[in-house]
N, C-alpha and C. Protein backbone atom coordinates (compact mmCIF):
# COMPACT_ATOMS: atom_id res chain seq x y z
N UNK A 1 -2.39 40.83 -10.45
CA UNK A 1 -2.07 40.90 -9.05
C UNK A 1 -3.14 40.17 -8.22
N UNK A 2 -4.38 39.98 -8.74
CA UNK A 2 -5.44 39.31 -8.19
C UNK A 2 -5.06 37.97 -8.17
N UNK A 3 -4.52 37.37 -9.14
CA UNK A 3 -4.20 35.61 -9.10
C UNK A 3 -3.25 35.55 -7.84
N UNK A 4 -2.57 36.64 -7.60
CA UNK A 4 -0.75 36.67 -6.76
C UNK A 4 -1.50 36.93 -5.32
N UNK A 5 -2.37 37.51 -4.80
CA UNK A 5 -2.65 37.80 -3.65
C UNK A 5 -4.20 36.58 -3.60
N UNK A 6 -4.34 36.30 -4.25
CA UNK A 6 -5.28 34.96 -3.80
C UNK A 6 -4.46 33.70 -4.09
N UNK A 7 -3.17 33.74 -3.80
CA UNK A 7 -2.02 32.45 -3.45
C UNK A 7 -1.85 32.96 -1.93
N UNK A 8 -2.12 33.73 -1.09
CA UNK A 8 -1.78 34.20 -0.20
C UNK A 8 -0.77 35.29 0.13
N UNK A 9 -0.19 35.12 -0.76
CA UNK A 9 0.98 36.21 -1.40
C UNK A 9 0.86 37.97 -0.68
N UNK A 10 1.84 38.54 -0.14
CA UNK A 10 1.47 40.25 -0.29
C UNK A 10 1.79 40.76 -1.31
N UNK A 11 1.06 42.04 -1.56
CA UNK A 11 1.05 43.21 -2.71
C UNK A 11 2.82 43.47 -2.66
N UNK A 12 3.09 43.77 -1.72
CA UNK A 12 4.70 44.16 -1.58
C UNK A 12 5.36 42.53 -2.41
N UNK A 13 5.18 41.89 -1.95
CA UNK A 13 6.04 40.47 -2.60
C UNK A 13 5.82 40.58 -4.29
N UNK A 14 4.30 40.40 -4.70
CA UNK A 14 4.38 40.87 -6.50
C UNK A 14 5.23 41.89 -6.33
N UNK A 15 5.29 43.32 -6.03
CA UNK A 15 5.82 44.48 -6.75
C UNK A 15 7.35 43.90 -6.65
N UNK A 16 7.88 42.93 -5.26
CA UNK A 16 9.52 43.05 -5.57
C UNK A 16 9.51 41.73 -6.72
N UNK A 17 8.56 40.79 -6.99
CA UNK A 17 8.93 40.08 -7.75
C UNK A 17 9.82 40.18 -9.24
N UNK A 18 10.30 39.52 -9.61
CA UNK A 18 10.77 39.54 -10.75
C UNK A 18 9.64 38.57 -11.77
N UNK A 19 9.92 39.36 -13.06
CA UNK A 19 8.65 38.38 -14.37
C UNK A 19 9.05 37.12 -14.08
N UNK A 20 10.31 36.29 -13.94
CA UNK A 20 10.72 35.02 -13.62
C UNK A 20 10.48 34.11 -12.59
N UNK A 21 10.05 35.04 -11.51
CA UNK A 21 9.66 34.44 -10.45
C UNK A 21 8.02 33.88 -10.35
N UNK A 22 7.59 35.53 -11.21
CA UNK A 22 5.89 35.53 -11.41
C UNK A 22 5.80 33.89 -11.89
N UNK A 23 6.21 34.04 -12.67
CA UNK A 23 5.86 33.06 -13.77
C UNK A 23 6.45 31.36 -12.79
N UNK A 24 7.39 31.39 -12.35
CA UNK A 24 7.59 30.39 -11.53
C UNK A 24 6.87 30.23 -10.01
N UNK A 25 6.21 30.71 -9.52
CA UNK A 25 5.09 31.22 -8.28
C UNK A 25 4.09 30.72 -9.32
N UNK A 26 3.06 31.14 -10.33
CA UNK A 26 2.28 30.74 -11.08
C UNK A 26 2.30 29.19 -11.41
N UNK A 27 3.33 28.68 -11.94
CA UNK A 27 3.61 27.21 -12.37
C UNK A 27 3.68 26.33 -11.48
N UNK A 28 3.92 27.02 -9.92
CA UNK A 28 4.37 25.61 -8.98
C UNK A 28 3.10 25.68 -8.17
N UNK A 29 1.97 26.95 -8.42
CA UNK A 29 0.76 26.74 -7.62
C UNK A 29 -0.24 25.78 -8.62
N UNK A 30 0.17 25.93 -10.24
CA UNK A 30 -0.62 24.89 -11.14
C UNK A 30 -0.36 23.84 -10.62
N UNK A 31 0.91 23.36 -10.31
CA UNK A 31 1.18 21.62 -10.30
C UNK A 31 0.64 21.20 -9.02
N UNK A 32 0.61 22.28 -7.95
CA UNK A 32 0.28 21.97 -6.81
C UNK A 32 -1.22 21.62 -6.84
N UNK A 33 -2.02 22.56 -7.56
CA UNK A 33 -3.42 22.02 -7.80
C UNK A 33 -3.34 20.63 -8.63
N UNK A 34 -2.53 20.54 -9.68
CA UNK A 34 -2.51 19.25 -10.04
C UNK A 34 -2.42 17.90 -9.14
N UNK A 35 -1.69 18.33 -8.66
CA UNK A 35 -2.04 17.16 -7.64
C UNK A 35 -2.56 16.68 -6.53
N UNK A 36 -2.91 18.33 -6.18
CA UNK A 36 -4.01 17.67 -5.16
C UNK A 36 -5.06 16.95 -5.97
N UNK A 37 -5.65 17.69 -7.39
CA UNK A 37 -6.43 17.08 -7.69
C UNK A 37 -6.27 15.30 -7.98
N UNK A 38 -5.21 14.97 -8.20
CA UNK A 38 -4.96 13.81 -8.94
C UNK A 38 -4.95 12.72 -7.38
N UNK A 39 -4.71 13.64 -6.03
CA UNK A 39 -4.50 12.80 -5.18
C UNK A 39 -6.06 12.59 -4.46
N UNK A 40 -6.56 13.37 -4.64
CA UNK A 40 -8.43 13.33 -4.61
C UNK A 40 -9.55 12.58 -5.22
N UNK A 41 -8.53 12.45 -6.78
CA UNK A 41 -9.41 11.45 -7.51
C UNK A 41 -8.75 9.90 -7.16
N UNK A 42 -7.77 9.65 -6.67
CA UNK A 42 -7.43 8.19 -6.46
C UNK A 42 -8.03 8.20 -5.19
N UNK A 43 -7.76 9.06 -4.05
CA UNK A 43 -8.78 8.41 -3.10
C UNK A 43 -10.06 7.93 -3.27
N UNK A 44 -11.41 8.52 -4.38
CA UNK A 44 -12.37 9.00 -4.53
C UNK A 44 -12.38 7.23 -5.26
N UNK A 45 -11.36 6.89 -6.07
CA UNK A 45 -11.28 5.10 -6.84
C UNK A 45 -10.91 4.75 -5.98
N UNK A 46 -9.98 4.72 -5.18
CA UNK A 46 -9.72 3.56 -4.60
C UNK A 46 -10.96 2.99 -2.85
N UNK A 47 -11.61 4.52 -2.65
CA UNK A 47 -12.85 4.23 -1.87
C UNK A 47 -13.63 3.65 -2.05
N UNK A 48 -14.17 3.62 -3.72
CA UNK A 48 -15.37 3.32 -4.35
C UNK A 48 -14.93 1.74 -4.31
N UNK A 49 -13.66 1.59 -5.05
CA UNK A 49 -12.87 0.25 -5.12
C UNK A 49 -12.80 -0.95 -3.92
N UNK A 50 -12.39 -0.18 -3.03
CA UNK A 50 -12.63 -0.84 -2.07
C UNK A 50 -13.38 -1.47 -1.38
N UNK A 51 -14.87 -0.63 -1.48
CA UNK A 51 -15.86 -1.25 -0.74
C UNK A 51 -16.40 -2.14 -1.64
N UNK A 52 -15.89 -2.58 -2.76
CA UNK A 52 -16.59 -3.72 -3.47
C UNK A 52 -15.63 -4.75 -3.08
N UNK A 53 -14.44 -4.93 -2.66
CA UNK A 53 -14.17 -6.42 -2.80
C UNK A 53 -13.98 -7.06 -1.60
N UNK A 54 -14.15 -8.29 -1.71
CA UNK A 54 -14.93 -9.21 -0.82
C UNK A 54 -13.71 -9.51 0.47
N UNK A 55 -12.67 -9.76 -0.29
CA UNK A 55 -11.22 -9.14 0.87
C UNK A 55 -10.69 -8.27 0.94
N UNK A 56 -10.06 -7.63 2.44
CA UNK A 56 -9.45 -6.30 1.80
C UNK A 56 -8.25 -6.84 2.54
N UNK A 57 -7.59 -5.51 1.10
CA UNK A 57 -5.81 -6.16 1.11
C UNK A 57 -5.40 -5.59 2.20
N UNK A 58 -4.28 -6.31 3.15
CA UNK A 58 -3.25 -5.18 4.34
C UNK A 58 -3.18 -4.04 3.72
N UNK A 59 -2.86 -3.02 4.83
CA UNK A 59 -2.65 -1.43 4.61
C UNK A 59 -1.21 -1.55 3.77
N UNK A 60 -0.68 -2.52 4.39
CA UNK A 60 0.84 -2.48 4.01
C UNK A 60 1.23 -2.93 2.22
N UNK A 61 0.37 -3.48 1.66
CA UNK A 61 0.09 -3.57 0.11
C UNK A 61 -0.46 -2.11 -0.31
N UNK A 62 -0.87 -1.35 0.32
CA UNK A 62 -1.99 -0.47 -0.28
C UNK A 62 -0.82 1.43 -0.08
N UNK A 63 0.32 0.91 0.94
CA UNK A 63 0.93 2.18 1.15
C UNK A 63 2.08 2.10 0.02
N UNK A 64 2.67 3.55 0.24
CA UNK A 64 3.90 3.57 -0.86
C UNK A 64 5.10 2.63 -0.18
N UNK A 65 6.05 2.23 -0.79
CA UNK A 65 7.01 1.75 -0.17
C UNK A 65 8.65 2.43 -0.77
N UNK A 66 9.20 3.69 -0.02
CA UNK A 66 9.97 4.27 -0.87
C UNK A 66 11.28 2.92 -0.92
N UNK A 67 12.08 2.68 -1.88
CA UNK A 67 13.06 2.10 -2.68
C UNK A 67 14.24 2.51 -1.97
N UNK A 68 14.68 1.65 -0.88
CA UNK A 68 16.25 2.21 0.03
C UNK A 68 17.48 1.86 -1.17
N UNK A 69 18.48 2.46 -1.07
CA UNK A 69 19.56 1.57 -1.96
C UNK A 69 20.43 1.67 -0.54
N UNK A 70 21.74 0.58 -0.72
CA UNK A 70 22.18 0.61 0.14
C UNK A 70 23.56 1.10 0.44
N UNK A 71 24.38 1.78 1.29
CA UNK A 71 25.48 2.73 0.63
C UNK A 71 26.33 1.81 0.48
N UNK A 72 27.48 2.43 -0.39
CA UNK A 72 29.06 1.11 -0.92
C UNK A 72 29.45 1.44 0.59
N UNK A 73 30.46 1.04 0.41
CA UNK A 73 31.41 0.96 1.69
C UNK A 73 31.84 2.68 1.47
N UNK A 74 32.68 3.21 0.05
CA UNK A 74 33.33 3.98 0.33
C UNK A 74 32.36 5.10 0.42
N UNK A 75 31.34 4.77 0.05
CA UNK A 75 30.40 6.36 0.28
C UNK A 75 29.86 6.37 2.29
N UNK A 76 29.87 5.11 3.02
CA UNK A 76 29.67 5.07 3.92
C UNK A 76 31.31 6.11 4.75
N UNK A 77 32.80 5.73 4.12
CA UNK A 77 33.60 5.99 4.68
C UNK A 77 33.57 8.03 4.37
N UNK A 78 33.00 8.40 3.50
CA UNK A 78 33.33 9.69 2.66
C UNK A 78 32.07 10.60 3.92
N UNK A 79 31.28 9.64 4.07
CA UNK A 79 29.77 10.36 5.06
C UNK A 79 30.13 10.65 6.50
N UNK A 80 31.36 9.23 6.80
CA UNK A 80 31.91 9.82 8.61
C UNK A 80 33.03 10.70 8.19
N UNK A 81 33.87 10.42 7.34
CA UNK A 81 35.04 11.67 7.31
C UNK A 81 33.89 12.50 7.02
N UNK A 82 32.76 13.37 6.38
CA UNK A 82 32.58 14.38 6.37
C UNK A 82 31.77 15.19 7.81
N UNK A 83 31.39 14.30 8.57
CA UNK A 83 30.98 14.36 10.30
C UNK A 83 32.47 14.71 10.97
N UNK A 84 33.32 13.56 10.66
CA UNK A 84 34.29 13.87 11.37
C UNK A 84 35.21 14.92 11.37
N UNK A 85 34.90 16.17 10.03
CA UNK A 85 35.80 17.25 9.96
C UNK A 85 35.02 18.18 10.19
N UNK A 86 33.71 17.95 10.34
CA UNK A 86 32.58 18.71 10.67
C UNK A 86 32.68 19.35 12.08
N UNK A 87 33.36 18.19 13.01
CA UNK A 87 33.63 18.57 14.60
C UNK A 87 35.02 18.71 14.77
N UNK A 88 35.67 19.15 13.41
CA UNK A 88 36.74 20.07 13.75
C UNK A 88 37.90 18.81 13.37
N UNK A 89 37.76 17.82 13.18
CA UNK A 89 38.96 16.44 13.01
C UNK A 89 39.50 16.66 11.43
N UNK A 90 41.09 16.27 11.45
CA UNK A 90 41.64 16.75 10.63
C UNK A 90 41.76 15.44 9.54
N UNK A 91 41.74 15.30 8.62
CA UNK A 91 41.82 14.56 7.42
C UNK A 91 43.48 13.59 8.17
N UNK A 92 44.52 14.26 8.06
CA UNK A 92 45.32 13.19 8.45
C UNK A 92 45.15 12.37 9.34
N UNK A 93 44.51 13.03 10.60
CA UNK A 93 44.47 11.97 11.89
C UNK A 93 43.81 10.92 11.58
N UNK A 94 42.57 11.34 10.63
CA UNK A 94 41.48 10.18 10.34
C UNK A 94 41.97 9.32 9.37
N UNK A 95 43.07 9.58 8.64
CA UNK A 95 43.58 8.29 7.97
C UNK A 95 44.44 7.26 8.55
N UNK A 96 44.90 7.97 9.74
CA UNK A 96 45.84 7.16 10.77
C UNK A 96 47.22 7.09 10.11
């Protein structure tokens, strides 16, 4: 109960927990330390890294760049019919 209430956790939250949960509360605060740590040590290289070279690259080489895909047509048409029945519009009208 000491590991569970130094996650921030209350005493009441362990007792309603379930063993499945324990154990999943436990595993997602490991990975979470995992990566902070892992995101601590690349800052810690890429600081050290940095101040050695003689140019430094744009920010814009150095950030993530997430990967857009772009939608088909019919997943674009499936995304407004699902807005458009959302505000109450009926599947026939919208096929015309």
């Amino acid at each position: 109960m000491t590991s569970w209430l130094s996650l921030g956790l209350s005493a009441a939250e362990f007792w309603d927990a379930t063993p499945r949960i324990l154990h999943l509360t436990f595993k997602a605060h490991d990975l979470r330390l995992q990566r902070e740590h892992n995101d601590r040590a690349w800052l810690a290289w890429h600081t050290a890294y940095l101040h050695r070279v003689t140019r430094m690259p744009p920010l814009s080489e150095l950030l993530f760049k997430p990967q857009s895909r772009a939608q088909t047509p019919e997943q674009m048409r499936e995304i407004g019919l699902m807005i458009y029945r959302t505000f109450g519009g009926s599947k026939k009208k919208y096929d015309g």
